[in-house]
Protein backbone atom coordinates (compact mmCIF):
# COMPACT_ATOMS: atom_id res chain seq x y z
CA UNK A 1 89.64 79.36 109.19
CA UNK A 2 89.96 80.23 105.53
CA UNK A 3 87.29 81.62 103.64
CA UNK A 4 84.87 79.14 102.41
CA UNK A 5 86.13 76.26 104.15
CA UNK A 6 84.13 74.55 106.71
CA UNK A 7 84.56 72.26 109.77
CA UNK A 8 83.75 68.75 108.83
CA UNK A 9 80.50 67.61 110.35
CA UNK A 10 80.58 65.13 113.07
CA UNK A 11 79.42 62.20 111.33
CA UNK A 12 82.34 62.67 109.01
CA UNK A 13 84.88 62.64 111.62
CA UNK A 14 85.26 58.52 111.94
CA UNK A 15 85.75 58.22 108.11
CA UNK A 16 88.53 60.56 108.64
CA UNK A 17 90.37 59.12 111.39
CA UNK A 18 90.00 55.57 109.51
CA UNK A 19 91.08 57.13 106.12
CA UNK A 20 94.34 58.86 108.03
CA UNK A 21 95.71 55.74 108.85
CA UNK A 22 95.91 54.99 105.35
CA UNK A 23 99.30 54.43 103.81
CA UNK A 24 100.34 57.07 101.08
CA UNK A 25 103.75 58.47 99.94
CA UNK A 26 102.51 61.79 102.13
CA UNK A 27 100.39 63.03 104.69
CA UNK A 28 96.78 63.25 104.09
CA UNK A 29 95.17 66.94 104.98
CA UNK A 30 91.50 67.14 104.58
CA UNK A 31 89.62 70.12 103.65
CA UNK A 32 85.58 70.52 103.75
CA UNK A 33 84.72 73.63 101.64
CA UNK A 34 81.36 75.25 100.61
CA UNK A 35 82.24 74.77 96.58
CA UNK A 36 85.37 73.36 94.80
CA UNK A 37 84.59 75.56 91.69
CA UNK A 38 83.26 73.30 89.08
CA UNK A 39 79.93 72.17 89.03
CA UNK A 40 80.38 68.11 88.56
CA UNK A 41 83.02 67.95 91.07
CA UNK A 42 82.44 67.13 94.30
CA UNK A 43 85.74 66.00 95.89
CA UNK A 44 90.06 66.69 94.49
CA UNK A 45 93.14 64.94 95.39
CA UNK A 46 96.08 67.54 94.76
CA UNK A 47 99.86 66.93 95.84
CA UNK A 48 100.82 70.13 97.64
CA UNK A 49 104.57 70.70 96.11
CA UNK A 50 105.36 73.35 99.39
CA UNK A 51 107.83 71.55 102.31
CA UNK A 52 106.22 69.40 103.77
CA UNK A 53 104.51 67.88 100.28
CA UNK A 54 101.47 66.68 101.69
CA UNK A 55 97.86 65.59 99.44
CA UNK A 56 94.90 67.95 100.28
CA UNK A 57 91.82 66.19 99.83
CA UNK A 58 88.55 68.55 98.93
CA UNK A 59 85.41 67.68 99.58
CA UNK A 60 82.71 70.13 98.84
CA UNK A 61 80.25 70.35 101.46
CA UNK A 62 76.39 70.45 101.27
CA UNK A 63 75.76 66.55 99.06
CA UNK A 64 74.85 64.51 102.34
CA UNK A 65 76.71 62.08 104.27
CA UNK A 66 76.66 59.44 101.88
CA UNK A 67 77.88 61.07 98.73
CA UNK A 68 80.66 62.88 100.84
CA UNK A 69 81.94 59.57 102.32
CA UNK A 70 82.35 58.32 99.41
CA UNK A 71 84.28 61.19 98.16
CA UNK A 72 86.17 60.91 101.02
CA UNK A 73 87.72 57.28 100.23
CA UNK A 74 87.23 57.76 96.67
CA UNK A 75 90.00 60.97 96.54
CA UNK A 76 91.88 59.21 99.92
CA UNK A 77 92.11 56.41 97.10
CA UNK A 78 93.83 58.63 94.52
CA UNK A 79 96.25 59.40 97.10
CA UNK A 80 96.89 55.74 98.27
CA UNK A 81 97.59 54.68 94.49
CA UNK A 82 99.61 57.97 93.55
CA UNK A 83 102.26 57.64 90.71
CA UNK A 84 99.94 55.04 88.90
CA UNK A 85 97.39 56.05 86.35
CA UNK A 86 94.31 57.41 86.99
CA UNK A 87 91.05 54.76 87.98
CA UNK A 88 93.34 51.41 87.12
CA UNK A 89 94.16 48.77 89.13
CA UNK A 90 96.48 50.23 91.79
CA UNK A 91 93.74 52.83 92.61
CA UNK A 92 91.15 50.12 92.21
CA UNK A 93 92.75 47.95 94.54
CA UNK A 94 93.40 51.19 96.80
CA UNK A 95 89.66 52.47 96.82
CA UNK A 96 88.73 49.20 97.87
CA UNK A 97 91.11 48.93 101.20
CA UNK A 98 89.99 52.53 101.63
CA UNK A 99 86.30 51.34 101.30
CA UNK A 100 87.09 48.91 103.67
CA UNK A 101 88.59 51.07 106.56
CA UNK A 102 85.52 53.26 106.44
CA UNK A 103 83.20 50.40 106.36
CA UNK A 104 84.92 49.37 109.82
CA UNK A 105 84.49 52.51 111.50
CA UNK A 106 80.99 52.41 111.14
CA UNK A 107 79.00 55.38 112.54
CA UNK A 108 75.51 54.16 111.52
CA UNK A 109 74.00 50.63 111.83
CA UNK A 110 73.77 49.50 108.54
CA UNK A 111 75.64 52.19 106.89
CA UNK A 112 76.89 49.50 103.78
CA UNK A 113 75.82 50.16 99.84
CA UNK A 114 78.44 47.49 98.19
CA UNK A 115 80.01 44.72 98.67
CA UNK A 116 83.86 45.73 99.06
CA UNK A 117 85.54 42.57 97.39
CA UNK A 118 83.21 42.13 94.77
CA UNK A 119 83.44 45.82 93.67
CA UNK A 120 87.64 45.36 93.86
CA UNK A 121 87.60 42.39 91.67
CA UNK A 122 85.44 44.18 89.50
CA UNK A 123 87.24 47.41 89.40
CA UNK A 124 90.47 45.32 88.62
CA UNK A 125 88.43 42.95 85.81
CA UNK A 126 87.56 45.98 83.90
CA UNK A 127 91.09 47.87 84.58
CA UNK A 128 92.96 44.81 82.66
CA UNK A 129 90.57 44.31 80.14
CA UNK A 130 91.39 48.14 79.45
C-alpha cells in the first residue's frame, strides 16, 4: 500500500459497492488517505489521464462515518456528472441518484439525514435560477 493511504473501514465498504455501480464515462477507483493536503478539503474527484483513464476519488480519513459518506457520493457525484459544470444541475441531479444508492445499502438502522428528492429539486431550483 502507498504511503499514507489507508484501507477503507468496514462500515464504508457498502457505500462503495453501491457507489461502483454508478454510471460514469470511467471507472471509479477509491482511495482512503490520512490527509489530501489542504485543510478544508476532505474528499477530490480527479480524471486520471494514464491508459486506462479512470476517476480517483479521495477521501481523507479520520472525519467519521457520516462526513466521509457523504464525501463519498458527493465526489462519486462529480464523476457521474463529468463534462458539465461544477455543482449545477447535471451534478445535482447526479448527487442525488448517488444519495440514493447509498441510502439503499443501508448499514445502520436509521442511517438517513435528508430527504433525497426534496434536496434534488432543490439543488436543481437553485442551479437554474443561477
Amino acid at each position: 500500500m502507498k504511503r499514507g493511504y489507508l484501507p477503507f473501514p468496514d462500515y464504508a465498504m457498502p457505500w462503495i459497492y453501491a457507489l461502483q455501480k454508478m454510471p460514469t464515462k470511467y471507472l471509479v477507483t477509491f482511495v482512503y488517505k490520512k490527509s489530501l493536503g489542504k485543510a478544508e478539503c476532505l474528499g477530490r474527484c480527479e480524471l486520471a489521464l494514464r491508459k486506462p483513464r479512470h476517476f480517483v476519488v479521495s477521501v481523507e480519513a479520520g472525519h467519521g462515518p457520516f462526513v466521509e459518506r457523504d464525501t463519498l457520493v458527493h465526489e462519486v457525484a462529480h464523476a457521474m456528472a463529468y463534462g458539465h459544470a461544477d455543482h449545477g444541475p447535471a451534478w445535482g441531479i447526479a448527487f442525488a441518484r448517488a444519495y440514493k444508492a447509498v441510502e439503499a445499502s443501508k448499514p445502520y438502522p436509521g442511517d438517513s439525514f435528508i430527504d433525497v428528492a426534496a434536496l434534488s429539486r432543490r439543488l436543481v431550483r437553485g442551479a437554474l435560477r443561477g
